[in-house]
N, C-alpha and C. Protein backbone atom coordinates (compact mmCIF):
# COMPACT_ATOMS: atom_id res chain seq x y z
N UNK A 1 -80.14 -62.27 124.67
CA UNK A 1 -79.40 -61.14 125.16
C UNK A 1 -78.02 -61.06 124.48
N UNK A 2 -77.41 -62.10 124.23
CA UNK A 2 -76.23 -62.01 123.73
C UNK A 2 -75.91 -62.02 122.39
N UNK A 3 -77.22 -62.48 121.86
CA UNK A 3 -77.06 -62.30 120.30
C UNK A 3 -77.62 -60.38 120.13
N UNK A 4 -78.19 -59.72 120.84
CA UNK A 4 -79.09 -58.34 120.61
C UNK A 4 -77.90 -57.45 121.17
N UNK A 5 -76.90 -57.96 121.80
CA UNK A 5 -75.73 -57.20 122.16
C UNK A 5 -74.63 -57.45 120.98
N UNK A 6 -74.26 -58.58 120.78
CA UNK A 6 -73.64 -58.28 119.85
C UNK A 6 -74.36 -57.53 118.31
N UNK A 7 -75.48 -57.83 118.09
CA UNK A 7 -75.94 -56.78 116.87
C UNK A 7 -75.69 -55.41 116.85
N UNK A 8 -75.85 -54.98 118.15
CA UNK A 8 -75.06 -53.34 118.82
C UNK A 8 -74.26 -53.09 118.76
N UNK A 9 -73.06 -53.95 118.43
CA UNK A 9 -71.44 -53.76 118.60
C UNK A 9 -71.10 -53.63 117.10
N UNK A 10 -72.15 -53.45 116.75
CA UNK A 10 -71.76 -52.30 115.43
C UNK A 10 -71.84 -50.94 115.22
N UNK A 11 -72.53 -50.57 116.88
CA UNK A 11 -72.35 -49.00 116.75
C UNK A 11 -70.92 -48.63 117.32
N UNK A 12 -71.01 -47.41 117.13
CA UNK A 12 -69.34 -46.62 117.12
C UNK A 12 -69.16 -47.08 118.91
N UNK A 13 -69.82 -46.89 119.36
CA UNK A 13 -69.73 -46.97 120.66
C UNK A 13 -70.39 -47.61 121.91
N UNK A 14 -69.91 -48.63 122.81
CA UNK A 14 -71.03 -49.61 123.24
C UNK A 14 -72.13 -49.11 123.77
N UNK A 15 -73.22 -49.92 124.04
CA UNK A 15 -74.43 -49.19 124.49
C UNK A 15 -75.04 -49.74 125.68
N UNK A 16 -74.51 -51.03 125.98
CA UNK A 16 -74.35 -51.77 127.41
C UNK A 16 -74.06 -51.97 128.06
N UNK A 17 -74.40 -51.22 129.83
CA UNK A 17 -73.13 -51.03 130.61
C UNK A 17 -72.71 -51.99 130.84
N UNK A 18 -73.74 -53.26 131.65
CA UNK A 18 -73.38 -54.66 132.27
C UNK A 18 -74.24 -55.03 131.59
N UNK A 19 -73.64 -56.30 131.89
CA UNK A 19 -74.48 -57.40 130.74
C UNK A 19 -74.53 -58.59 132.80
N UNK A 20 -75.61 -59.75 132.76
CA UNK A 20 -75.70 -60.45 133.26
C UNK A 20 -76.91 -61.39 133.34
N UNK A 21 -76.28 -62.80 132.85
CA UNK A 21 -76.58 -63.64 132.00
C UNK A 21 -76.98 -65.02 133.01
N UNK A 22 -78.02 -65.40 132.61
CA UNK A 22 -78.93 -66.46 133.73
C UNK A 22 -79.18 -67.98 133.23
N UNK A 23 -78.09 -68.68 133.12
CA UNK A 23 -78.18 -69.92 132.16
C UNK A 23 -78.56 -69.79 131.15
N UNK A 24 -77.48 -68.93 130.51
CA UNK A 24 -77.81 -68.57 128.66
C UNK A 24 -77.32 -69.94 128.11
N UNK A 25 -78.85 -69.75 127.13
CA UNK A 25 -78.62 -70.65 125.96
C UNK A 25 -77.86 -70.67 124.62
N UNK A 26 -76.49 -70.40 124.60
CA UNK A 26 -75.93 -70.10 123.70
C UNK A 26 -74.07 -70.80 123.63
N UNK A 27 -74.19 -71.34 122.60
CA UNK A 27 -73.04 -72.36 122.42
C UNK A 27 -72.12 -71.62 122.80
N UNK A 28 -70.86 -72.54 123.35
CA UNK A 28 -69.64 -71.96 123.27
C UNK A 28 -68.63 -71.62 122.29
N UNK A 29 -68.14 -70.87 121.71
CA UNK A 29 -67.22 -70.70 121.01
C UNK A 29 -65.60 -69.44 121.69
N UNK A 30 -64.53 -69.47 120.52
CA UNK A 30 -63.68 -68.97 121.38
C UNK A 30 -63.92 -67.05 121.16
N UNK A 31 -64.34 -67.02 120.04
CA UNK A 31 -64.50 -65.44 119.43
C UNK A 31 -65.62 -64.68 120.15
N UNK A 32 -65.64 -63.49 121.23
CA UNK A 32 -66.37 -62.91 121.82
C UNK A 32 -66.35 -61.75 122.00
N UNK A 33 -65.63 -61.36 120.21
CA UNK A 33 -65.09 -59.82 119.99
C UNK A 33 -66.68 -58.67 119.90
N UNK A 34 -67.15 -59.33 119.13
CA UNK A 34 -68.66 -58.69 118.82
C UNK A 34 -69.15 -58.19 120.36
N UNK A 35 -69.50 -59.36 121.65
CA UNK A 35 -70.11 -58.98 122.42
C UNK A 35 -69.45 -58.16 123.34
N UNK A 36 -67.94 -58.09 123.82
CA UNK A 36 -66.94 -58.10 124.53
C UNK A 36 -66.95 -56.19 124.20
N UNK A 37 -67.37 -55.78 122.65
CA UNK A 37 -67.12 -54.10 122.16
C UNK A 37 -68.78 -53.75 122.46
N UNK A 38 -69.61 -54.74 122.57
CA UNK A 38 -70.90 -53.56 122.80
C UNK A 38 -71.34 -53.81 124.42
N UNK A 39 -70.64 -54.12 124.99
CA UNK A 39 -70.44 -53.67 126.31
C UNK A 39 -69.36 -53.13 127.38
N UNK A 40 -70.07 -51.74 128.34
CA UNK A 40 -68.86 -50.91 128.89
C UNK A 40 -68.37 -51.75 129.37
N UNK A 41 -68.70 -52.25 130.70
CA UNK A 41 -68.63 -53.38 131.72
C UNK A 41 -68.61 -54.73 131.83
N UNK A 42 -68.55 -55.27 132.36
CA UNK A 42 -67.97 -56.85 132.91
C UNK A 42 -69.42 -57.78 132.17
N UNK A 43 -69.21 -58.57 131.83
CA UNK A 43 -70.65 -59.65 131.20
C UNK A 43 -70.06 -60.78 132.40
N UNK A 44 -71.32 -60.62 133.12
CA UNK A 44 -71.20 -61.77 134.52
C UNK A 44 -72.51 -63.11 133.66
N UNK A 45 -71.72 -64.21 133.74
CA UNK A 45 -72.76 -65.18 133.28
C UNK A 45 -72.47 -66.38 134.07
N UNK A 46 -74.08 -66.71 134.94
CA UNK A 46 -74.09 -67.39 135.78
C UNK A 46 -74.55 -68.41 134.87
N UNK A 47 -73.47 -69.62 135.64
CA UNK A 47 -73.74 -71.02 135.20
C UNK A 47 -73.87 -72.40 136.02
N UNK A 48 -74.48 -73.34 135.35
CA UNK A 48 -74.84 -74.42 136.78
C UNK A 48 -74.61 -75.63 135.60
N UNK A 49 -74.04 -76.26 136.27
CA UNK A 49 -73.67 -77.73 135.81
C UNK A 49 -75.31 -78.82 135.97
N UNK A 50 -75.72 -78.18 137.08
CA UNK A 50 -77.22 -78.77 137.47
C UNK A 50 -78.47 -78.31 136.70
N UNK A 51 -78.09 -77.71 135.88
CA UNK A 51 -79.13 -77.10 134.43
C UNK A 51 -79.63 -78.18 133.70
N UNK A 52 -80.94 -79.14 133.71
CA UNK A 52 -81.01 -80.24 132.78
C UNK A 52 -81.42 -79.76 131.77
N UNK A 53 -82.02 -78.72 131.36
CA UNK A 53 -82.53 -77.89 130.65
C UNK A 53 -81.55 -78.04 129.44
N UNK A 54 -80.43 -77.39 129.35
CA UNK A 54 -79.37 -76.78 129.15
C UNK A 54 -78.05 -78.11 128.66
N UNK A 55 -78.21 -79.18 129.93
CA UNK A 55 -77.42 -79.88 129.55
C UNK A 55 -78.12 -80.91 128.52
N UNK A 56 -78.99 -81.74 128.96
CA UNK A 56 -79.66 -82.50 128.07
C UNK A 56 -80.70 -82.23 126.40
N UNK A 57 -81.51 -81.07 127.17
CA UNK A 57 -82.74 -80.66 125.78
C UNK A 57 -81.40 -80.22 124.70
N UNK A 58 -81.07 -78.62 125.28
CA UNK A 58 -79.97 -78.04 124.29
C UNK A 58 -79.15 -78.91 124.08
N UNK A 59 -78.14 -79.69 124.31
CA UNK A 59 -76.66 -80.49 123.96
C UNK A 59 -77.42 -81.06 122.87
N UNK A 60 -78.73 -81.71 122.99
CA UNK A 60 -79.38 -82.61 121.97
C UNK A 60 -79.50 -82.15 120.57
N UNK A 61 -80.08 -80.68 121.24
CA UNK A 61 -80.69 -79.94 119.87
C UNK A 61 -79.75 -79.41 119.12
N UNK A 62 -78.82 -79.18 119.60
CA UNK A 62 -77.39 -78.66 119.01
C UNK A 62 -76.47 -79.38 118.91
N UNK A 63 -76.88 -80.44 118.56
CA UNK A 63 -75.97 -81.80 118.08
C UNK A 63 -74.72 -81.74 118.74
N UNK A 64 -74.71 -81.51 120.36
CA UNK A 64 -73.68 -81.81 121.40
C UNK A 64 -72.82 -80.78 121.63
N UNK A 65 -73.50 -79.46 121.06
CA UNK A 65 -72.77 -78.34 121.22
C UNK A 65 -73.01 -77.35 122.75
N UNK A 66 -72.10 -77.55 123.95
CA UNK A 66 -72.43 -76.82 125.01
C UNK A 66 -73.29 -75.55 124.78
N UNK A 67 -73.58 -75.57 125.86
CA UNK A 67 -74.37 -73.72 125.92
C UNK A 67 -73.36 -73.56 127.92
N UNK A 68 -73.03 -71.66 127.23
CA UNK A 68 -72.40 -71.16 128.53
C UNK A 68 -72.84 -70.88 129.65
N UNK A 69 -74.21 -71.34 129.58
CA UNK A 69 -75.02 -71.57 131.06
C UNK A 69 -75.34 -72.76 131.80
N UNK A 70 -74.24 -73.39 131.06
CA UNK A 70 -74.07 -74.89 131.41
C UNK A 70 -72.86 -74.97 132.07
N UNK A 71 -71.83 -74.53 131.25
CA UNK A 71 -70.06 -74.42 131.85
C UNK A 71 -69.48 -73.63 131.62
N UNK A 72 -70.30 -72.34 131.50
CA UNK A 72 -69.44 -70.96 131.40
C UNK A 72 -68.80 -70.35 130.27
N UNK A 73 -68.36 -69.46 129.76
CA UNK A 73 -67.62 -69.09 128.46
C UNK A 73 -66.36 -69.55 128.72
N UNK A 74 -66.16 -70.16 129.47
CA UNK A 74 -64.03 -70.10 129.22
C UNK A 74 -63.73 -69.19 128.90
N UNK A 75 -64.03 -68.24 129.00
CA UNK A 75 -63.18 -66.89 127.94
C UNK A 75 -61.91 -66.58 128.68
N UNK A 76 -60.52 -66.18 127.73
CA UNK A 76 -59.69 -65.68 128.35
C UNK A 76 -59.76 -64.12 127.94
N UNK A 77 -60.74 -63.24 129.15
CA UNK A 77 -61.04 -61.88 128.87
C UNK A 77 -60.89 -61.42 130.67
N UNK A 78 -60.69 -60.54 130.86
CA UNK A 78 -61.04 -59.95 131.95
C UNK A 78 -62.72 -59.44 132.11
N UNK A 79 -62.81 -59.28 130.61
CA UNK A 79 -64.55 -58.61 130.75
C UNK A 79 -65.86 -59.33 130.92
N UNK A 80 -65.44 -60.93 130.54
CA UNK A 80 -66.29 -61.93 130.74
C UNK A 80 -65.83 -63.07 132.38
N UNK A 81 -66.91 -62.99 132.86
CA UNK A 81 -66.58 -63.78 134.41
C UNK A 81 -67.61 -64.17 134.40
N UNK A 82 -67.40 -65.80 134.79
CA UNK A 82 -67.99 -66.74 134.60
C UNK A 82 -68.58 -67.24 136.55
N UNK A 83 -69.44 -67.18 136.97
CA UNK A 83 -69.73 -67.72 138.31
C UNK A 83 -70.57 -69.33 138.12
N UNK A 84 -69.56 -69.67 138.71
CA UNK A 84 -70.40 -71.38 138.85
C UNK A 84 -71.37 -71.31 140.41
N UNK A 85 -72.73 -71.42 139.84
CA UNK A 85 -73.52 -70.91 140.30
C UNK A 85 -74.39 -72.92 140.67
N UNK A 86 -73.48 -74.10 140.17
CA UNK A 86 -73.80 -75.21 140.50
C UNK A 86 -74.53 -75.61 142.13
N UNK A 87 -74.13 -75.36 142.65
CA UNK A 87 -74.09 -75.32 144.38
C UNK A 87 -75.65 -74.96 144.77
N UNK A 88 -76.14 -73.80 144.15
CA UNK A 88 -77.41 -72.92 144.57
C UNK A 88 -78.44 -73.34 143.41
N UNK A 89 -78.11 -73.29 142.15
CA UNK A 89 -79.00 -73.35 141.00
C UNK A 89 -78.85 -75.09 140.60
N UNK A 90 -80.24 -75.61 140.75
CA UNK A 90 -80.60 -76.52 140.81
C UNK A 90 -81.68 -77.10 139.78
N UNK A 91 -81.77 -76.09 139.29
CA UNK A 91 -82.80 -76.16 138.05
C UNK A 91 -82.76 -74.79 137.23
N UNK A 92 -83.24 -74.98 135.69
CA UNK A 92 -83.19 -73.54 135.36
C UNK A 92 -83.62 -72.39 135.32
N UNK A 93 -84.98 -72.87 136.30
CA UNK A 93 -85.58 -71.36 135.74
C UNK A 93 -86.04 -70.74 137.10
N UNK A 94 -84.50 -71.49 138.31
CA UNK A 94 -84.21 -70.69 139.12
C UNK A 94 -83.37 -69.52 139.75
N UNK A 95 -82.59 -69.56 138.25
CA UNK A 95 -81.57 -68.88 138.61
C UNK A 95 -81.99 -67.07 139.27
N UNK A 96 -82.79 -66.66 139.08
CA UNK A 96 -83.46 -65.46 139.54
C UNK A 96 -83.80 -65.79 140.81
N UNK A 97 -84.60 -66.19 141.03
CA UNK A 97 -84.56 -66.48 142.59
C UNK A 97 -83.23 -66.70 143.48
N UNK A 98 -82.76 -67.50 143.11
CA UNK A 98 -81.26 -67.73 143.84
C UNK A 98 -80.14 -67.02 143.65
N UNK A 99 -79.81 -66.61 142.94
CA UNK A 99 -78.51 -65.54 142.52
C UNK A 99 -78.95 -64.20 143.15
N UNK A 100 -77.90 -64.06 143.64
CA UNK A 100 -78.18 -62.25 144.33
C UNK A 100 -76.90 -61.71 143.79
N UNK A 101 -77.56 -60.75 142.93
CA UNK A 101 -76.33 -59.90 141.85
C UNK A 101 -75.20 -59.30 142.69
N UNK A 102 -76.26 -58.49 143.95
CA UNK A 102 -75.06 -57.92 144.86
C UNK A 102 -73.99 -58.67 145.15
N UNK A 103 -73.88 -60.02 145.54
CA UNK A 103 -72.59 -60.66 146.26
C UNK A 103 -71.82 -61.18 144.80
N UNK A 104 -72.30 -61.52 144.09
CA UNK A 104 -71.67 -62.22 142.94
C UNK A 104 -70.97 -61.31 142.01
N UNK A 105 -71.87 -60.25 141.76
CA UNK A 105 -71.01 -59.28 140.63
C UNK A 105 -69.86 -58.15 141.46
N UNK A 106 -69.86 -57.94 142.54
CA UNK A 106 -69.00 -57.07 143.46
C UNK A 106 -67.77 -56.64 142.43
């Protein structure tokens, strides 16, 4: 999702209202200009420290490089908000079941 949004943020104008993100597998870095212009709205990305998925397989495969569905983007953006979703999500490929968009994205 976040790599097919930023490929979009080469049109003149974004094409994604909300973006919301379910223990994405995708490293952290600080630059989030690409994804940040091809969306109108807020990119909510839920993350869980309790992801073994995420922390162990990925950290491995990416030679110890986080993914933001592990500990969030850090971003200093208003458009990216990060919910630590640790507490409820207990594994990864629950986050659909457990996350209810209504209370979290408000």
């Amino acid at each position: 999702m976040i790599n097919a949004a930023q490929a979009l943020a080469s049109e003149s104008v974004p094409v994604v209202h909300t973006m919301h993100l379910f223990g994405a597998a995708s490293g952290q870095r600080k630059e989030w200009d690409a994804l940040e212009k091809a969306v109108i709205g807020q990119i909510h990305n839920y993350h869980s420290l309790n992801d073994s998925v995420l922390k162990y397989l990925y950290t491995a495969a990416q030679l110890g490089n986080r993914a933001v569905g592990l500990e969030g983007f850090k971003a200093e953006s208003n458009k990216i908000v990060d919910h630590d979703v640790s507490e409820t999500v207990r594994k990864h490929g629950k986050y659909y079941d457990l996350v209810d968009l209504d209370m979290t994205a408000a």
